[in-house]
Protein backbone atom coordinates (compact mmCIF):
# COMPACT_ATOMS: atom_id res chain seq x y z
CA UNK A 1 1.94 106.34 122.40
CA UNK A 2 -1.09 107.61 121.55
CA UNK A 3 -2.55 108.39 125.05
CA UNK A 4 1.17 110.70 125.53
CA UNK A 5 1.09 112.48 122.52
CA UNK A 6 -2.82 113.23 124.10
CA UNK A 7 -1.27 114.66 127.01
CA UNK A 8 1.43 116.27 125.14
CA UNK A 9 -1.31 118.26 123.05
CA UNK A 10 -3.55 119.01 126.08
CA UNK A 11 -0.18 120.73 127.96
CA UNK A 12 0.34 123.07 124.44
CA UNK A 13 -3.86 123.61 124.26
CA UNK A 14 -3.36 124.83 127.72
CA UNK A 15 -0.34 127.22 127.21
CA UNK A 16 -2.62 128.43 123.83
CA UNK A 17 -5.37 129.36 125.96
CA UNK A 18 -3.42 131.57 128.45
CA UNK A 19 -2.34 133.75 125.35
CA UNK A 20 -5.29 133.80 123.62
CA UNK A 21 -6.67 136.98 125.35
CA UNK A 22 -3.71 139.21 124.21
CA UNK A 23 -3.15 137.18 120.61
CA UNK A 24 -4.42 138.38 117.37
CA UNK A 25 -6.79 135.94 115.65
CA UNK A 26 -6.39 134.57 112.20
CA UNK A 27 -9.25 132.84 110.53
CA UNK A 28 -8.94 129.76 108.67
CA UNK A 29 -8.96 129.75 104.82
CA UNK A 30 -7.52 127.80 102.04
CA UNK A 31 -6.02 130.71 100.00
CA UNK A 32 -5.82 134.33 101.99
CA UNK A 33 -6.05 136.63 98.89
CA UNK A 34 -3.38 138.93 98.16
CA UNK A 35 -3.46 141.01 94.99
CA UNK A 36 -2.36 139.75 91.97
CA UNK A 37 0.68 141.82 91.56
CA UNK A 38 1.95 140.58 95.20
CA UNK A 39 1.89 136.92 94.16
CA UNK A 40 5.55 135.87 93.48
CA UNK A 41 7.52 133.21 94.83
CA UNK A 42 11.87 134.09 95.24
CA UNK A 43 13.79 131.68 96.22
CA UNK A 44 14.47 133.40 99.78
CA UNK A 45 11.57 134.98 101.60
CA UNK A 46 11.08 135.68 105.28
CA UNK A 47 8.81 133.48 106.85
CA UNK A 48 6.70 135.41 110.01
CA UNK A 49 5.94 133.08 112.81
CA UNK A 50 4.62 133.50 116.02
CA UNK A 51 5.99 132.14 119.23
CA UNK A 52 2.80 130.16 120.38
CA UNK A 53 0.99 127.76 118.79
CA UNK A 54 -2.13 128.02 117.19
CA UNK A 55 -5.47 127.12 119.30
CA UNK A 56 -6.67 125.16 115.77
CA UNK A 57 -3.35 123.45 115.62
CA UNK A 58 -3.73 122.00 118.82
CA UNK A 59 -7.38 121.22 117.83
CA UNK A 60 -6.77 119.25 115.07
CA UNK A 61 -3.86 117.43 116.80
CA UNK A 62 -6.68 116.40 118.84
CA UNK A 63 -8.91 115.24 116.29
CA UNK A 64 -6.14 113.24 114.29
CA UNK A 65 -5.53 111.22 117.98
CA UNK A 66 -8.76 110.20 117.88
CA UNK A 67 -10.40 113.38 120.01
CA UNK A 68 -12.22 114.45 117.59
CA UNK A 69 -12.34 117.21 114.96
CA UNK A 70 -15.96 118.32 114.74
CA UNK A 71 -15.16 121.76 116.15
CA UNK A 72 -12.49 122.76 113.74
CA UNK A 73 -14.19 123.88 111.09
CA UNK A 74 -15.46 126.98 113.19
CA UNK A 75 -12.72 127.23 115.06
CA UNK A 76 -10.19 130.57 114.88
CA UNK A 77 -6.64 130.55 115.25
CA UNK A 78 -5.02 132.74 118.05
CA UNK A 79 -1.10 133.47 117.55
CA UNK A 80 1.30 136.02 118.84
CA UNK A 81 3.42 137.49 115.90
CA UNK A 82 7.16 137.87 116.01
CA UNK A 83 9.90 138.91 114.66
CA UNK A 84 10.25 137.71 110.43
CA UNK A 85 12.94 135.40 110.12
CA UNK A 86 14.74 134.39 107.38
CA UNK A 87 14.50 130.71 106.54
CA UNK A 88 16.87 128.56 104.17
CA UNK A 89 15.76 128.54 100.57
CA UNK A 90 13.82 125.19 100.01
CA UNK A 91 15.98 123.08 97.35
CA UNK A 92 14.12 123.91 93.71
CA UNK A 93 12.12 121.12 92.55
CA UNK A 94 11.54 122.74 89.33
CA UNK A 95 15.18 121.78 87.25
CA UNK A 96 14.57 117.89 88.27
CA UNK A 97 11.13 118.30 86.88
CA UNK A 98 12.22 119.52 83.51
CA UNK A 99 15.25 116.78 83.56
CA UNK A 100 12.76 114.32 83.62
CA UNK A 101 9.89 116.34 81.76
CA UNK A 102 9.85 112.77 79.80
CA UNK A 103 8.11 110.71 82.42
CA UNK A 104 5.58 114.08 82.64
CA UNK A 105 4.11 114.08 79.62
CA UNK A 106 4.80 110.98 77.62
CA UNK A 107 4.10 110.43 74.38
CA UNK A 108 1.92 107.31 75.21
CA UNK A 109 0.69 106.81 78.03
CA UNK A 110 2.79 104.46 80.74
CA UNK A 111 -0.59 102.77 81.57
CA UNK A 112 -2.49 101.89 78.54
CA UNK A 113 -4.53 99.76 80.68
CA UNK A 114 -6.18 103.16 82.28
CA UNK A 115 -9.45 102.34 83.78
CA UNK A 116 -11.04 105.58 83.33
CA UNK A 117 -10.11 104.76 79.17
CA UNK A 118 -11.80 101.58 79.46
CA UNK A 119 -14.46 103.19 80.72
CA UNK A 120 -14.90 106.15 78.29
CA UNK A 121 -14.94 103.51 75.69
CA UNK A 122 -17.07 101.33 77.21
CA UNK A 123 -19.18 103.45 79.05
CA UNK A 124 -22.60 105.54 78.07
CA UNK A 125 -21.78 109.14 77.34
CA UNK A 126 -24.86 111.88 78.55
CA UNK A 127 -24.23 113.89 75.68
CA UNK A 128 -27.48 115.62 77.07
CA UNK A 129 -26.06 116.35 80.28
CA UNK A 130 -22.60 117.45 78.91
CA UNK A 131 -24.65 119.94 76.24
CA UNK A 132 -26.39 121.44 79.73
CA UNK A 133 -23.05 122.08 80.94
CA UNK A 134 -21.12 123.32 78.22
CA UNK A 135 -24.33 125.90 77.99
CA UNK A 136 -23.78 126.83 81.38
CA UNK A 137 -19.95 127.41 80.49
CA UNK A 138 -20.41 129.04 77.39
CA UNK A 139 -22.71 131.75 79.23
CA UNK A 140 -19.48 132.90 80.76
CA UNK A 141 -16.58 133.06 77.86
CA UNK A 142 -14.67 134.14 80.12
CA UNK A 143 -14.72 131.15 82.54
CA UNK A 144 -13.14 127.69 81.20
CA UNK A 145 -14.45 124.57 82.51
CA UNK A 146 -12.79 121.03 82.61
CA UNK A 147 -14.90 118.38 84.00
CA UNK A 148 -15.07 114.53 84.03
CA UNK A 149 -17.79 112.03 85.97
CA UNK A 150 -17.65 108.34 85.67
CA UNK A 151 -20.36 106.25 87.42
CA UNK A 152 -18.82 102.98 88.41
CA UNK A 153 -21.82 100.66 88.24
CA UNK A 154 -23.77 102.02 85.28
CA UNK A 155 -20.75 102.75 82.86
CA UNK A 156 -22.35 106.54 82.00
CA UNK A 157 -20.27 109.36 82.05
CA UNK A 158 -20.39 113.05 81.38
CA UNK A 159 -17.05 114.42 79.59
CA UNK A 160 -16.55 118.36 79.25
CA UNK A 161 -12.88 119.07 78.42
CA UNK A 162 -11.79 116.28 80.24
CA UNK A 163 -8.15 115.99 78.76
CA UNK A 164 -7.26 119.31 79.51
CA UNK A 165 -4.15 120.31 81.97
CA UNK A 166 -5.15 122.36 84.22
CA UNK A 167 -3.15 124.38 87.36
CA UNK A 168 -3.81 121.42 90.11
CA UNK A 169 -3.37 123.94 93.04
CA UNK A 170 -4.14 122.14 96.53
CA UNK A 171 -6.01 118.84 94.50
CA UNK A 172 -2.45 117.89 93.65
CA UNK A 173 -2.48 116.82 97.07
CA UNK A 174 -4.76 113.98 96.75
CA UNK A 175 -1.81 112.22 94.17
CA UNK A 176 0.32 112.78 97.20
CA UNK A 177 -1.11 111.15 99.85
CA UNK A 178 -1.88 107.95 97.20
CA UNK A 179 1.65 108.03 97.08
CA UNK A 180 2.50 108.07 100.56
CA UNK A 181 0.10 105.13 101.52
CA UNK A 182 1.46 103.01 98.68
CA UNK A 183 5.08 103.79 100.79
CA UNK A 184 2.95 102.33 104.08
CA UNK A 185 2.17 99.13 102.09
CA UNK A 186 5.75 98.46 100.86
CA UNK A 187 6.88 99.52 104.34
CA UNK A 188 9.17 102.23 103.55
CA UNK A 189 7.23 104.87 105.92
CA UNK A 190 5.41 103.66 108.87
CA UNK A 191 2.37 105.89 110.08
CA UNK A 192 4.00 106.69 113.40
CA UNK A 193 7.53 108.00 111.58
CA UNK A 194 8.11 111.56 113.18
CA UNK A 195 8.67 114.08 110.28
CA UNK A 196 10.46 117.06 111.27
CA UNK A 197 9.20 120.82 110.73
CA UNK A 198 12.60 121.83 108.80
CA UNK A 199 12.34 125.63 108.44
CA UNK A 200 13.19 125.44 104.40
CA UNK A 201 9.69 123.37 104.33
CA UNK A 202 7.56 125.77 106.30
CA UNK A 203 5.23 127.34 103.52
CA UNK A 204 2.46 130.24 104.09
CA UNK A 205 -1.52 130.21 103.13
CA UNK A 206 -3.33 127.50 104.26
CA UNK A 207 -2.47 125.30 107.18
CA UNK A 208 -1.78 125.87 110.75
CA UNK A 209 1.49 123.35 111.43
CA UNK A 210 3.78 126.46 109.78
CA UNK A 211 2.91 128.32 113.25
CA UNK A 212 5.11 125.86 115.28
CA UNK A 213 8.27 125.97 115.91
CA UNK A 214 11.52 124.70 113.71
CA UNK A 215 11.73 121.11 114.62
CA UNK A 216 8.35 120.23 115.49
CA UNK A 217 8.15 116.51 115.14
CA UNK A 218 4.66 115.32 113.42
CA UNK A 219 3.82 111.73 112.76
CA UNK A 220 3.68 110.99 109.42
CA UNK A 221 -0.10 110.20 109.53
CA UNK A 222 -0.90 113.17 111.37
CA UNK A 223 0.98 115.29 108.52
CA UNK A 224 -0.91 113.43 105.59
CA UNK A 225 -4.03 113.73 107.85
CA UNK A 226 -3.56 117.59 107.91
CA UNK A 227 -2.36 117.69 104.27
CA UNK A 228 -5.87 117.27 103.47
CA UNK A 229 -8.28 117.70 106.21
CA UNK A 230 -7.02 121.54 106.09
CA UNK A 231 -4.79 121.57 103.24
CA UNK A 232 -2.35 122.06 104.91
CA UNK A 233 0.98 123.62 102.85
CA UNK A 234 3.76 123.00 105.42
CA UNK A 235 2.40 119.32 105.60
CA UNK A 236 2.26 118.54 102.16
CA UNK A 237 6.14 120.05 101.51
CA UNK A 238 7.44 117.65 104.40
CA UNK A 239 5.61 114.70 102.87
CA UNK A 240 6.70 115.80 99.11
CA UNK A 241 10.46 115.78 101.23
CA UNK A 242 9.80 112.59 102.70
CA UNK A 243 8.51 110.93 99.62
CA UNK A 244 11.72 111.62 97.70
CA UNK A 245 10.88 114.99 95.97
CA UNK A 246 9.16 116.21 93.10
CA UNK A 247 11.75 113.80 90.54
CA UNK A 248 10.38 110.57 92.35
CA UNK A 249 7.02 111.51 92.29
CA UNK A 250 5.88 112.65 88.93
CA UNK A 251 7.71 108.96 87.79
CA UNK A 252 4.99 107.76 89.89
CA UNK A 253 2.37 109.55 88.75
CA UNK A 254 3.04 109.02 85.07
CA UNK A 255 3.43 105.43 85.89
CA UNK A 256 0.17 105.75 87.19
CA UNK A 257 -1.27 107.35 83.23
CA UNK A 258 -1.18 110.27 84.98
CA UNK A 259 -0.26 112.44 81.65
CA UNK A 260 -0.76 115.41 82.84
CA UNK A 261 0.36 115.79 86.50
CA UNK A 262 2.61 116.82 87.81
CA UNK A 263 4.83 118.86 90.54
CA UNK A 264 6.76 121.57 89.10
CA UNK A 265 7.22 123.50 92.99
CA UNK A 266 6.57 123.79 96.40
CA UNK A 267 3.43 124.63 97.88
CA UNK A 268 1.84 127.04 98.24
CA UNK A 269 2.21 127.16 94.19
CA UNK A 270 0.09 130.68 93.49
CA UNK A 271 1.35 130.87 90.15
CA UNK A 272 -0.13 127.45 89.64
CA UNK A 273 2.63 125.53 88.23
CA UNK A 274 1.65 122.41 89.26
CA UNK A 275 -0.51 120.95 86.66
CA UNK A 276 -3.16 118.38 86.89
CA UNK A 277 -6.55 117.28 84.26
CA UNK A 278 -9.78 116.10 85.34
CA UNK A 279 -9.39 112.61 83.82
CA UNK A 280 -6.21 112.06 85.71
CA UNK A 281 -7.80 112.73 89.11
CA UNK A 282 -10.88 111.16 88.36
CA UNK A 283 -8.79 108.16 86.99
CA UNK A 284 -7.19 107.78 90.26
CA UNK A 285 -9.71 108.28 92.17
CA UNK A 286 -10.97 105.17 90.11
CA UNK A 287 -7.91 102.93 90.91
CA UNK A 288 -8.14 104.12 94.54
CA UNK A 289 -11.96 102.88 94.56
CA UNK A 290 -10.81 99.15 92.97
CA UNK A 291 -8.24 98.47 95.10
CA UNK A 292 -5.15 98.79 92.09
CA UNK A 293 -2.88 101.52 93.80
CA UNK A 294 -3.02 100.84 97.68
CA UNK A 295 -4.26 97.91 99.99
CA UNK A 296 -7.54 97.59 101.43
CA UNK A 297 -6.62 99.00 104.50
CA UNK A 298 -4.97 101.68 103.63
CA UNK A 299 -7.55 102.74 100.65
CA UNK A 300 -9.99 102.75 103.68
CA UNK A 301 -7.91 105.16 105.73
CA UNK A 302 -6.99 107.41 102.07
CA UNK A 303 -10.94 107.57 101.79
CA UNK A 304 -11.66 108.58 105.60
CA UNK A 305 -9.28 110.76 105.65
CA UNK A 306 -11.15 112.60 102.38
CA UNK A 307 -14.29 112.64 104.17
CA UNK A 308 -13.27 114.52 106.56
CA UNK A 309 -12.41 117.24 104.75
CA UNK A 310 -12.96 120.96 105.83
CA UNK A 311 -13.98 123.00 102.72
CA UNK A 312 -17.10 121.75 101.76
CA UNK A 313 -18.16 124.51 99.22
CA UNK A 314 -17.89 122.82 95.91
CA UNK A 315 -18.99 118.74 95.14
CA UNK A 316 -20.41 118.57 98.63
CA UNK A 317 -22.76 121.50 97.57
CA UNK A 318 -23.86 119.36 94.83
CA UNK A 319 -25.29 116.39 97.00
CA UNK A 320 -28.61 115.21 98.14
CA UNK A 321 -29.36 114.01 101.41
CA UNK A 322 -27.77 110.49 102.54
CA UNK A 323 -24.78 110.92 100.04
CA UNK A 324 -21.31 110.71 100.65
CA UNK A 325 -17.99 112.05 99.58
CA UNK A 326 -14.57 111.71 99.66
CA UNK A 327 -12.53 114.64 98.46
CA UNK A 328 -10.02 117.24 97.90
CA UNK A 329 -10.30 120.95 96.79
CA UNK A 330 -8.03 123.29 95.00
CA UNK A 331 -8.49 127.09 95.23
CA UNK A 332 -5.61 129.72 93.73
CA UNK A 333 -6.29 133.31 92.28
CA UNK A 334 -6.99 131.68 89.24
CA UNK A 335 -8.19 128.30 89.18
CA UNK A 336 -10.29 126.46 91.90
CA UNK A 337 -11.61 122.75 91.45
CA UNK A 338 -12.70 119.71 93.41
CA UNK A 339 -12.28 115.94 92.95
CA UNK A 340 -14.06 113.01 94.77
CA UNK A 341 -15.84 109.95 94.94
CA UNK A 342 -19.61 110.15 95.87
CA UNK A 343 -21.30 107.53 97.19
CA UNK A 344 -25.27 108.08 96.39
CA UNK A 345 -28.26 106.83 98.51
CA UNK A 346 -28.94 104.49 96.02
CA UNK A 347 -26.08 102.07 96.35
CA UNK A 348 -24.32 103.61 93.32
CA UNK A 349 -20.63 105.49 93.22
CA UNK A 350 -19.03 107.53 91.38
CA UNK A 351 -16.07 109.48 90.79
CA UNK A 352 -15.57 113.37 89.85
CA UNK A 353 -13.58 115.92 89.02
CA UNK A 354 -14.00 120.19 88.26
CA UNK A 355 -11.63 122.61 87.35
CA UNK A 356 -12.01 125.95 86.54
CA UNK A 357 -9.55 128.54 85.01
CA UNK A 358 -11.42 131.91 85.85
CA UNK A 359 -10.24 135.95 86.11
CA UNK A 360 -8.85 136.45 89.65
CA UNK A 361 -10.92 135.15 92.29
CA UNK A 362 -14.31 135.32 90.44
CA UNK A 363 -16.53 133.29 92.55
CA UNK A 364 -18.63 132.45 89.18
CA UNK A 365 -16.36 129.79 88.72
CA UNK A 366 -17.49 128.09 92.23
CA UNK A 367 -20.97 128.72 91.25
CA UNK A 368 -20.46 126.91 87.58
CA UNK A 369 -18.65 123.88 89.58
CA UNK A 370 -21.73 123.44 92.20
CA UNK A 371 -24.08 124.18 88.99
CA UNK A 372 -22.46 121.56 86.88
CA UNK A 373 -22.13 118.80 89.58
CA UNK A 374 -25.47 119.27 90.67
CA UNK A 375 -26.67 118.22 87.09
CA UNK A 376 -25.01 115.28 87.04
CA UNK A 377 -26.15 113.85 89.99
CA UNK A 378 -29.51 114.53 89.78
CA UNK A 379 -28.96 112.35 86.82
CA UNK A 380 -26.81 109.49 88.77
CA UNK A 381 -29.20 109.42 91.65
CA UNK A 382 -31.89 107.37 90.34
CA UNK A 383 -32.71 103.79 91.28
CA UNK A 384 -31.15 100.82 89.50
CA UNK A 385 -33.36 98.86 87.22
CA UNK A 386 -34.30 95.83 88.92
CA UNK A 387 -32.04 92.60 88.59
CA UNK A 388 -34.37 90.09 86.12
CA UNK A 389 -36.15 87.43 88.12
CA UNK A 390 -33.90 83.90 88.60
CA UNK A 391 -35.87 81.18 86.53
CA UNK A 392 -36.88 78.55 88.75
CA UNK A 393 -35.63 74.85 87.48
CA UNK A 394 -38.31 73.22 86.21
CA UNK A 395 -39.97 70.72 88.61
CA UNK A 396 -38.84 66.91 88.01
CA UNK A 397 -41.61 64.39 87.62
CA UNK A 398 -42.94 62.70 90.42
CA UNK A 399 -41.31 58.94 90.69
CA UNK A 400 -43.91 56.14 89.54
CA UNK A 401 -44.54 54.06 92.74
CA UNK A 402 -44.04 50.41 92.30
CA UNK A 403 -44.90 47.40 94.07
């Protein structure tokens, strides 16, 4: 299967490359900016796209069989433009979400047993740290700053507006694809399911998949692949489809003690209605990390997936040499954020999460996000005091020899 679906992207790589000479190029970004009075979202809007594929597309098809992706990060997209068509409106998520605005926002939380709580209460707070931050913040009054980071093997954490709801943007992505490996575990998807492109699903901004054709067949692990490798729009609206809609999964989320996520429309979501908090991601990233939500196998494909992904301008920034991360951005007009799990050089992990709310594509708020992390693991990335020594049982007396 896999070795056809090679040969199948190869044949559209090749048709790619004949166009490219007389094909416009469009870089790769998250979130093209439009101006602020241009961001709306009707229910009906043409949808532009061009007759040939993208050359990234067929890139990252590549790199999701097992080609390889290293190139795709510099890599430009080539596409001929045609004529705007008219696609059917996508059905509104937004009514189910208010019908069952209950299982949103609960009054208590469905999961008291929360492992981030535990560890809040049980953990160390760096009130020092957190005073550094809120300094930083405070600088900029016109920047607001929601951050949470829980080291899993010390306990110590640094809480800054942790609580607060936040737009999610593209990190409500990362809830997404927890939910569609938990559906691989109970075996109601299976990785190799082909989704189909349905025009009322094809969304703008980021990704690359919305330059295909209507009724382009992805597998379902390529689609949750370029959900978050790229952030990809399209993808995450087929998988949001697949998954049983925006109803089915804020349940899950709030069953989760997610209290403050959750899906209110499609992507790409500029207005930011979609709605997320620091401690929620960084609590899930938690339960990802300890096995609670998915199986082994499929945390360790969740996680790899993560690492490979493309923007790398926020947490990653943060990091010293020989750490790792795992993670997912978010980047509107108005809010931009990052969430991951960092593995240092010293054997410790933890988990993190930064949002900012900030005046229209100010890129202070990135700065105060790279700032802010960078503190805190400068802090985490120190050695572990050294385990006490085992006492050694005391030596038994020698026998007295007898005759």
């Amino acid at each position: 299967m896999i070795q056809k679906s090679a040969q199948k992207t190869k044949q559209r790589l090749r048709t790619v490359k004949a166009a490219r000479q007389r094909s416009p190029k469009l870089h790769l970004q998250e979130n093209p900016r439009p101006p602020v009075e241009s961001v709306s979202l009707p229910p009906k809007r043409p949808v532009a796209r061009p007759s040939v594929a993208g050359f990234l597309m067929a890139t990252v098809r590549l790199a999701v069989l097992g080609v390889g992706l290293a190139a795709i990060a510099g890599t430009t997209i080539s596409m001929v433009h045609s004529t705007a068509k008219t696609s059917k409106p996508r059905p509104e998520p937004t009514q189910k979400v208010i019908e069952a605005g209950v299982l949103v926002n609960p009054a208590k939380p469905v999961n008291p047993a929360n492992p981030i709580s535990q560890a809040l209460q049980n953990g160390k707070e760096l009130t020092a740290i957190e005073q550094r931050i809120k300094d930083l913040a405070a600088a900029q009054p016109d920047l607001m700053a929601g951050m949470l980071f829980v080291n899993l093997d010390t306990g110590a954490y640094v809480d800054v507006l942790g609580s607060k709801r936040f737009s999610a943007a593209s990190m409500i992505k990362f809830p997404v694809l927890v939910a569609f490996f938990q559906d691989v575990d109970a075996g109601k998807i299976k990785l190799n399911e082909q989704l189909v492109m349905r025009p009322d699903l094809i969304a703008t901004e980021a990704g690359v998949i919305q330059y295909q054709k209507p009724g382009t067949k992805f597998s379902a692990l390529e689609t949750a692949d370029l959900m978050i490798t790229i952030s990809d729009n399209t993808a995450t609206n087929m998988l949001i489809d697949r998954l049983g809609g925006a109803a089915a999964l804020n349940q899950r989320f709030a069953a989760w003690g997610m209290t403050e996520t959750a899906i209110r429309d499609w992507l790409p979501d500029l207005k930011g209605a979609n709605t997320t908090s620091p401690k929620d991601l960084s609590s899930l990233m938690m339960m990802v990390s300890q096995g609670d939500l998915v199986s082994v196998r499929s945390r360790d494909r969740l996680l790899d997936i993560m690492n490979r992904t493309v923007t790398n301008t926020l947490l990653p920034q943060s990091l010293g040499e020989g750490a790792k991360i795992s993670h997912k951005t978010g980047d509107i007009g108005t809010f931009v954020g990052d969430t991951g799990m960092i593995d240092l050089p010293n054997g410790q992990r933890y988990v993190a999460t930064a949002i900012v709310k900030r005046p229209f594509n100010d890129p202070r708020a990135q700065e105060l996000i790279r700032q802010s992390a960078r503190i805190v693991y400068q802090a985490f990335d120190k050695p572990l005091p050294p385990l006490p020594p085992v006492p050694r049982p005391a030596a038994s007396p020698s026998p007295t020899p007898t005759n």
